[in-house]
Protein backbone atom coordinates (compact mmCIF):
# COMPACT_ATOMS: atom_id res chain seq x y z
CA UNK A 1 0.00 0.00 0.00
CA UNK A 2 2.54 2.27 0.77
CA UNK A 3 4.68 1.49 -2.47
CA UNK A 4 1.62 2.57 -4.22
CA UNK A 5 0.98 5.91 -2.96
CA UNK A 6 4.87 6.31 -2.82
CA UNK A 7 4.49 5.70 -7.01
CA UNK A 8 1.37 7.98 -7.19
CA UNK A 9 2.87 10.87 -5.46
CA UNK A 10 5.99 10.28 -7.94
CA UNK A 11 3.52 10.47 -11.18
CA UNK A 12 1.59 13.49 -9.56
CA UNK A 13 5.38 15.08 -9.16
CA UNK A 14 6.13 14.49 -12.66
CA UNK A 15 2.79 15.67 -14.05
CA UNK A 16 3.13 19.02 -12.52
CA UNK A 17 6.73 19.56 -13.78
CA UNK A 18 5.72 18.61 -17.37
CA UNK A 19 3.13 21.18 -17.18
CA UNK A 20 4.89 23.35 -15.65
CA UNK A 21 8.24 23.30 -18.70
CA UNK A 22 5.31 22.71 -21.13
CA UNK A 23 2.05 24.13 -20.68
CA UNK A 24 -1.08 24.09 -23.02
CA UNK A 25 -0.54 24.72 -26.33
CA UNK A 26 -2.72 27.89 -27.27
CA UNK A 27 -4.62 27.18 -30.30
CA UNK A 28 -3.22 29.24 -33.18
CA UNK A 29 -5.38 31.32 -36.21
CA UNK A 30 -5.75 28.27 -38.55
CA UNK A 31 -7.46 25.90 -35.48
CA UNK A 32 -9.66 28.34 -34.13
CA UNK A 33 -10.49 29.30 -37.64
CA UNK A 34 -11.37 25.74 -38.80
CA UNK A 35 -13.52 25.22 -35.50
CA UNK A 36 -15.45 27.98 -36.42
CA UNK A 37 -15.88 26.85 -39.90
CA UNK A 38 -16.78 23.58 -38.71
CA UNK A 39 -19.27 24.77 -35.63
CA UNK A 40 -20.88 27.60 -38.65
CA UNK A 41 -21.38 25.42 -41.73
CA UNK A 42 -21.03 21.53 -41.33
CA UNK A 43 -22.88 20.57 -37.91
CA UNK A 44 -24.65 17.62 -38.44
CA UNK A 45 -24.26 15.31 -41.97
CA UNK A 46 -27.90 17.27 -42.90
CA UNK A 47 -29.55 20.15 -42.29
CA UNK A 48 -33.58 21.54 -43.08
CA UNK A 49 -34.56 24.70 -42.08
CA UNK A 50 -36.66 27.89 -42.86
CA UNK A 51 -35.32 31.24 -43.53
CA UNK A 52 -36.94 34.52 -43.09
CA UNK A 53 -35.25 37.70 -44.60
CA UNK A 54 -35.87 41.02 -43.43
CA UNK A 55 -34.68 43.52 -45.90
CA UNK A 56 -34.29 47.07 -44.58
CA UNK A 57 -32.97 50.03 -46.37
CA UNK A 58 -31.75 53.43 -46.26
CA UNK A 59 -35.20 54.65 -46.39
CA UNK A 60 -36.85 52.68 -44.15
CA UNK A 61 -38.72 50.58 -46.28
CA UNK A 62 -39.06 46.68 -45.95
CA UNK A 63 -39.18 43.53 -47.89
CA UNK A 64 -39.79 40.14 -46.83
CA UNK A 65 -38.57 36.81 -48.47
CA UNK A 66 -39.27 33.59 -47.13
CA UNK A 67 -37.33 30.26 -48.42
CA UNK A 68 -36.75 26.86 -47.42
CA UNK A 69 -32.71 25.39 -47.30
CA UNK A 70 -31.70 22.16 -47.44
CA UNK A 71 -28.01 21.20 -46.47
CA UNK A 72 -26.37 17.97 -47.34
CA UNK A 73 -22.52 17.31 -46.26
CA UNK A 74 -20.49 14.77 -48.76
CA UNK A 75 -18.47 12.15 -46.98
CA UNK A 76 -14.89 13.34 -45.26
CA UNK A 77 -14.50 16.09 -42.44
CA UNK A 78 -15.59 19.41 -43.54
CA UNK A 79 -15.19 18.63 -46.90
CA UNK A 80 -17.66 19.13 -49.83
CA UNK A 81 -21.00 20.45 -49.09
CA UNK A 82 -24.17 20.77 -51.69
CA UNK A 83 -26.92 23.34 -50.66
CA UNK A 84 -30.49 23.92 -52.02
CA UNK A 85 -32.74 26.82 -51.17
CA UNK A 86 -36.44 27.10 -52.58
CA UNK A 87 -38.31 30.40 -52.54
CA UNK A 88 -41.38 31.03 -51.40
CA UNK A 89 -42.48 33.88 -51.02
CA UNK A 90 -43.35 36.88 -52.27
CA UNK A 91 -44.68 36.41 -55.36
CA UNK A 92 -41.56 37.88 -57.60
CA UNK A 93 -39.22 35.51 -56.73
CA UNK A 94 -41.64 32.05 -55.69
CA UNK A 95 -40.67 29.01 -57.34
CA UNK A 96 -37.26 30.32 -57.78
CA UNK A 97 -34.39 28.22 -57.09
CA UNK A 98 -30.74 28.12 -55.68
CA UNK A 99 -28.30 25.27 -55.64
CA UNK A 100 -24.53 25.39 -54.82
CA UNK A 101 -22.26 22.18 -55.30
CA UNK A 102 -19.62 23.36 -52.58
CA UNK A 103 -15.62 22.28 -52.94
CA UNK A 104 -13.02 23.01 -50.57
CA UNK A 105 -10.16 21.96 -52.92
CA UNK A 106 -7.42 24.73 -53.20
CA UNK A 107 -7.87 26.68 -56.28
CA UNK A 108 -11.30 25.45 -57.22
CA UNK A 109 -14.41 27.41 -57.26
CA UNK A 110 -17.82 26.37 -56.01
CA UNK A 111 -20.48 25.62 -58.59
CA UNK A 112 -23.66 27.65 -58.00
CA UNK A 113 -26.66 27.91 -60.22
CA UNK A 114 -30.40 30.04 -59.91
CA UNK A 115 -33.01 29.29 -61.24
CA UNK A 116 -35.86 32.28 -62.51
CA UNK A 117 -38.91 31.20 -62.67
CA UNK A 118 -40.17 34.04 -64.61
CA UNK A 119 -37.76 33.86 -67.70
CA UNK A 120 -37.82 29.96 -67.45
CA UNK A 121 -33.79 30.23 -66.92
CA UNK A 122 -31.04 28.28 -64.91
CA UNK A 123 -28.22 30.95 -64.47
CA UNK A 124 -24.97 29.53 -63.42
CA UNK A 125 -23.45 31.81 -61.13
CA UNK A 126 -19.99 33.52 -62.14
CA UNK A 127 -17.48 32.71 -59.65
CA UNK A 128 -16.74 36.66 -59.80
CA UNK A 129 -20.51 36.82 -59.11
CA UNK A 130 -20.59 35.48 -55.22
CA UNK A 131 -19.62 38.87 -53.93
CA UNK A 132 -22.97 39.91 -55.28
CA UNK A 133 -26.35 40.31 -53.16
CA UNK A 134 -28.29 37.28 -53.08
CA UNK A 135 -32.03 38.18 -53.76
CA UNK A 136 -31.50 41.96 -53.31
CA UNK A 137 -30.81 41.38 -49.89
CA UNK A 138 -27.44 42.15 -47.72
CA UNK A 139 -26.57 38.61 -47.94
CA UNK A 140 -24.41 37.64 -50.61
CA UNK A 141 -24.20 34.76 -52.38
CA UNK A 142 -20.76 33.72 -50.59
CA UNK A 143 -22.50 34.16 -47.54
CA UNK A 144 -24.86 31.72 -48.01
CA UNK A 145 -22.62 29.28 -48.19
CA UNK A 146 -19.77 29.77 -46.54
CA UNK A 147 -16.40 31.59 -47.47
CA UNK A 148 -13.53 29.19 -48.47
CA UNK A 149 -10.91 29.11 -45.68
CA UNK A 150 -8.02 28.36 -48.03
CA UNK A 151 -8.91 31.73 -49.60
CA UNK A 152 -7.70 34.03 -46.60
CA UNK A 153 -4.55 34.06 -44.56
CA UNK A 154 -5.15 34.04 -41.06
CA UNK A 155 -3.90 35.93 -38.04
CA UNK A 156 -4.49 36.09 -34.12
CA UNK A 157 -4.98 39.11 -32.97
CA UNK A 158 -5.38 40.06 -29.21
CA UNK A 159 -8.23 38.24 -27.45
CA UNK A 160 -11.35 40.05 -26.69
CA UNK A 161 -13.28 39.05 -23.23
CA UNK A 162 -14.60 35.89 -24.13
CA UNK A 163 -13.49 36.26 -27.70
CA UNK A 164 -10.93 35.04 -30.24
CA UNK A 165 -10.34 38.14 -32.81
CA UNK A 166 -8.72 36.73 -36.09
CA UNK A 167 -7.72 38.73 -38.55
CA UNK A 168 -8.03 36.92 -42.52
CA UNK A 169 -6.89 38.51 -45.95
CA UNK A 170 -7.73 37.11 -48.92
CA UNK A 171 -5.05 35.97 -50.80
CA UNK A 172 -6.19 36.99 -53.99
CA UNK A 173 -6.98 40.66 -53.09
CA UNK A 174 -8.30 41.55 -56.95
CA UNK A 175 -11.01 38.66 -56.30
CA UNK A 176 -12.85 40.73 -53.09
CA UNK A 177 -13.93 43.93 -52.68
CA UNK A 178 -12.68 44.07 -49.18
CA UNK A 179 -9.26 44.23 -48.05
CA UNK A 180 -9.66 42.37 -44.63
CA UNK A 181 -12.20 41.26 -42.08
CA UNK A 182 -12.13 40.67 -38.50
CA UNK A 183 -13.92 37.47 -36.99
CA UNK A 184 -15.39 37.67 -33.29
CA UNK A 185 -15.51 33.47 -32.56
CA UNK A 186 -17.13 33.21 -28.98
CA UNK A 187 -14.01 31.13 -26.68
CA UNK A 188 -16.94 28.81 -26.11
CA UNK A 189 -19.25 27.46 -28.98
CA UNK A 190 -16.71 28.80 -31.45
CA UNK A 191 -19.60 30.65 -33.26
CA UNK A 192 -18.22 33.53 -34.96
CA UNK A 193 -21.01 35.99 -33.54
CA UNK A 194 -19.09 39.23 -35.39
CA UNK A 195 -17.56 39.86 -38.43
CA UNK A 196 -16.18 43.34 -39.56
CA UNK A 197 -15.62 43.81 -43.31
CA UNK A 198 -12.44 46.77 -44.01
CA UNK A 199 -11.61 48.92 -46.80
CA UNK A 200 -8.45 49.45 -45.85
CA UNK A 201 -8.81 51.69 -43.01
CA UNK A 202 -12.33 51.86 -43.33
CA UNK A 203 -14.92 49.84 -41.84
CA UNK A 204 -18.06 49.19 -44.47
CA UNK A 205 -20.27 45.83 -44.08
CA UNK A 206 -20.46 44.07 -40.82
CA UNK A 207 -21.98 40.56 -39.63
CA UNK A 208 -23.84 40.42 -36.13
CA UNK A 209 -25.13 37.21 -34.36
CA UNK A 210 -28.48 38.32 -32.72
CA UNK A 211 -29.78 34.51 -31.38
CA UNK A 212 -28.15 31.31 -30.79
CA UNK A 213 -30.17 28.52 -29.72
CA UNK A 214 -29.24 24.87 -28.83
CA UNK A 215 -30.63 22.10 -31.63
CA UNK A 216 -31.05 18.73 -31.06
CA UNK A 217 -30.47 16.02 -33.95
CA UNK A 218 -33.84 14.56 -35.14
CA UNK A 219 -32.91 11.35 -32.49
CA UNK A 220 -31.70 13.26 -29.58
CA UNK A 221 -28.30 12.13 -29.66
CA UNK A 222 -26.46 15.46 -30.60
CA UNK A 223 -27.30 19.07 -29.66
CA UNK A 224 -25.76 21.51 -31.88
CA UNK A 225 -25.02 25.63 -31.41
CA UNK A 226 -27.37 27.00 -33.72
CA UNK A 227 -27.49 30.72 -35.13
CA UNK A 228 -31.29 31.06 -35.43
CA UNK A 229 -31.15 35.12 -36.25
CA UNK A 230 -28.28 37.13 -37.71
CA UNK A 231 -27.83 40.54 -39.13
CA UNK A 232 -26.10 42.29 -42.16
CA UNK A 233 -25.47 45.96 -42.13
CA UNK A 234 -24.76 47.77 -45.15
CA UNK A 235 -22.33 50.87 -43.91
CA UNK A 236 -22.28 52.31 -47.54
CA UNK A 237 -25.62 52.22 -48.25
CA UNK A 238 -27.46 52.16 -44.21
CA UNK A 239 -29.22 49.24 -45.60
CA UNK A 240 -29.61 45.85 -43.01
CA UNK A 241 -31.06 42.50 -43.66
CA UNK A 242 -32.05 40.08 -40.70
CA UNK A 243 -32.08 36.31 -41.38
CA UNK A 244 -33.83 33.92 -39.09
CA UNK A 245 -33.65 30.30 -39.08
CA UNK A 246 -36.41 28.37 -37.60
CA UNK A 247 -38.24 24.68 -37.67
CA UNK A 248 -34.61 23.42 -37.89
CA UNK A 249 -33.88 19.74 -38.67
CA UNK A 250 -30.75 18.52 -38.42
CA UNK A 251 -29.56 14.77 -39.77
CA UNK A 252 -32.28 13.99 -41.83
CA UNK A 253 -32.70 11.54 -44.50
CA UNK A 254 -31.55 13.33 -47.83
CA UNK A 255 -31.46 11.33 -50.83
CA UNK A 256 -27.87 13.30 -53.09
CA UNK A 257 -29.71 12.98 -56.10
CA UNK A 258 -32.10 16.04 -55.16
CA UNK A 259 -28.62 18.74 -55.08
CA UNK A 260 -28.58 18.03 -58.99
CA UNK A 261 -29.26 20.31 -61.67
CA UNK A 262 -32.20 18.85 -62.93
CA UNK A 263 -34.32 19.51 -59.94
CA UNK A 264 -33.48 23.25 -60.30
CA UNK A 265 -37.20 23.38 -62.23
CA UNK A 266 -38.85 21.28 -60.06
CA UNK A 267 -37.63 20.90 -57.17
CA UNK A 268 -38.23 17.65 -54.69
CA UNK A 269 -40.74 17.95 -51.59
CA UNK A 270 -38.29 17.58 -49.48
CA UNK A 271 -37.05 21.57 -50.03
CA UNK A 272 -40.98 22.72 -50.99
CA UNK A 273 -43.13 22.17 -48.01
């Protein structure tokens, strides 16, 4: 008996002088950053929800759009993604139809198509086109899906209270109309609940978190972080939209055949009711 607390004192000894000549590694930009990416855009292998836009602008006046999403992650960790969203309301932009085929590969751009009802069309979306608004809104395209982490270098800055601030700029400045953004990733879910878009010096678009609730799986084994309302303000032009998220669904059944172009027209049930 004694030998054995005589050997556990020796281990507790040794334990506190490893820590002691190495202590926690801190996590650097490119963890935190791939946490957040990981914690914003692939929890759960599915995803069904329904959005809400609230389109403010300068003015005062406001537009509504209301659309369904459905999210489907491709097999690997935080690899490929494919998205659909489904309009439905108002009346202008009903039936009409968004799907992105999402890569992460170095180099390679995301395939995105819309589909307009009106004209009978399937666009494919430019990739010099995802800095654009998506549906007149503050949203862009890009934002819809998710930025590219490859595409920005990434820097620690000095922690806020209960914050990590990174700093990322894009590696291919001519690509982006901004120069830099700052990303506000709460220390604990690793939601990034701020994100400040620069002109240089200049601060002109900026991303706010406004709700975060916690989302079961559709079997109650997971609960995931969930950003049910966010908000994108327009400096330039004083224009804001709000996006909320509800009836959320997460890991599904999703059949991969419905992210294909040829349900662009008419889409499946699954992204219509």
């Amino acid at each position: 008996m004694k030998r054995c607390i005589l050997v556990l004192a020796v281990i507790t000894a040794l334990s506190l002088m490893i820590s002691a000549v190495c202590p926690a590694t801190e996590l650097d930009a490119e963890a935190i950053i791939t946490r957040a990416n990981h914690v914003a855009l692939y929890q759960g292998e599915t995803c069904k929800g329904k959005v809400t836009f609230t389109i403010t602008d300068s003015q005062d006046r406001v537009r509504i759009r209301e659309l369904n999403i459905l999210r489907k992650d491709m097999p690997g960790c935080d690899q490929a993604q494919k998205y659909m969203t489904y309009f439905k309301a108002p009346a202008d932009v009903r039936k009409m139809t968004f799907l992105v085929h999402k890569t992460v590969e170095p180099g390679q751009d995301d395939a995105r198509w819309l589909y307009m009802p009106g004209l009978d069309l399937v666009k494919r979306i430019a990739a010099g086109d995802k800095r654009t608004s998506f549906a007149g809104s503050d949203f862009l395209y890009e934002d819809i899906s998710g930025r590219n982490t490859s595409e920005d270098r990434h820097e620690r800055q000095e922690d806020l209270e209960g914050y990590y601030v990174i700093k990322n700029t894009p590696k291919n400045p001519e690509g982006v109309e901004f120069t830099h953004y700052l990303a506000y990733i709460d220390r604990k879910t690793f939601i990034p609940m701020k994100v400040d878009y620069y002109k240089g010096d200049t601060l002109y678009r900026v991303m706010e978190v406004l709700n975060v609730e916690e989302i079961a799986t559709q079997n109650g084994d997971k609960v995931f972080p969930t950003v049910t309302e966010s908000m994108f303000r327009n400096l330039e032009t004083g224009s804001s939209t709000v996006m909320s998220f509800s009836d959320i669904k997460y890991d599904i059944p999703l059949e991969e055949d419905i992210f294909s172009e040829r349900y662009l027209r008419r889409p499946p049930k699954e992204v219509m009711r």
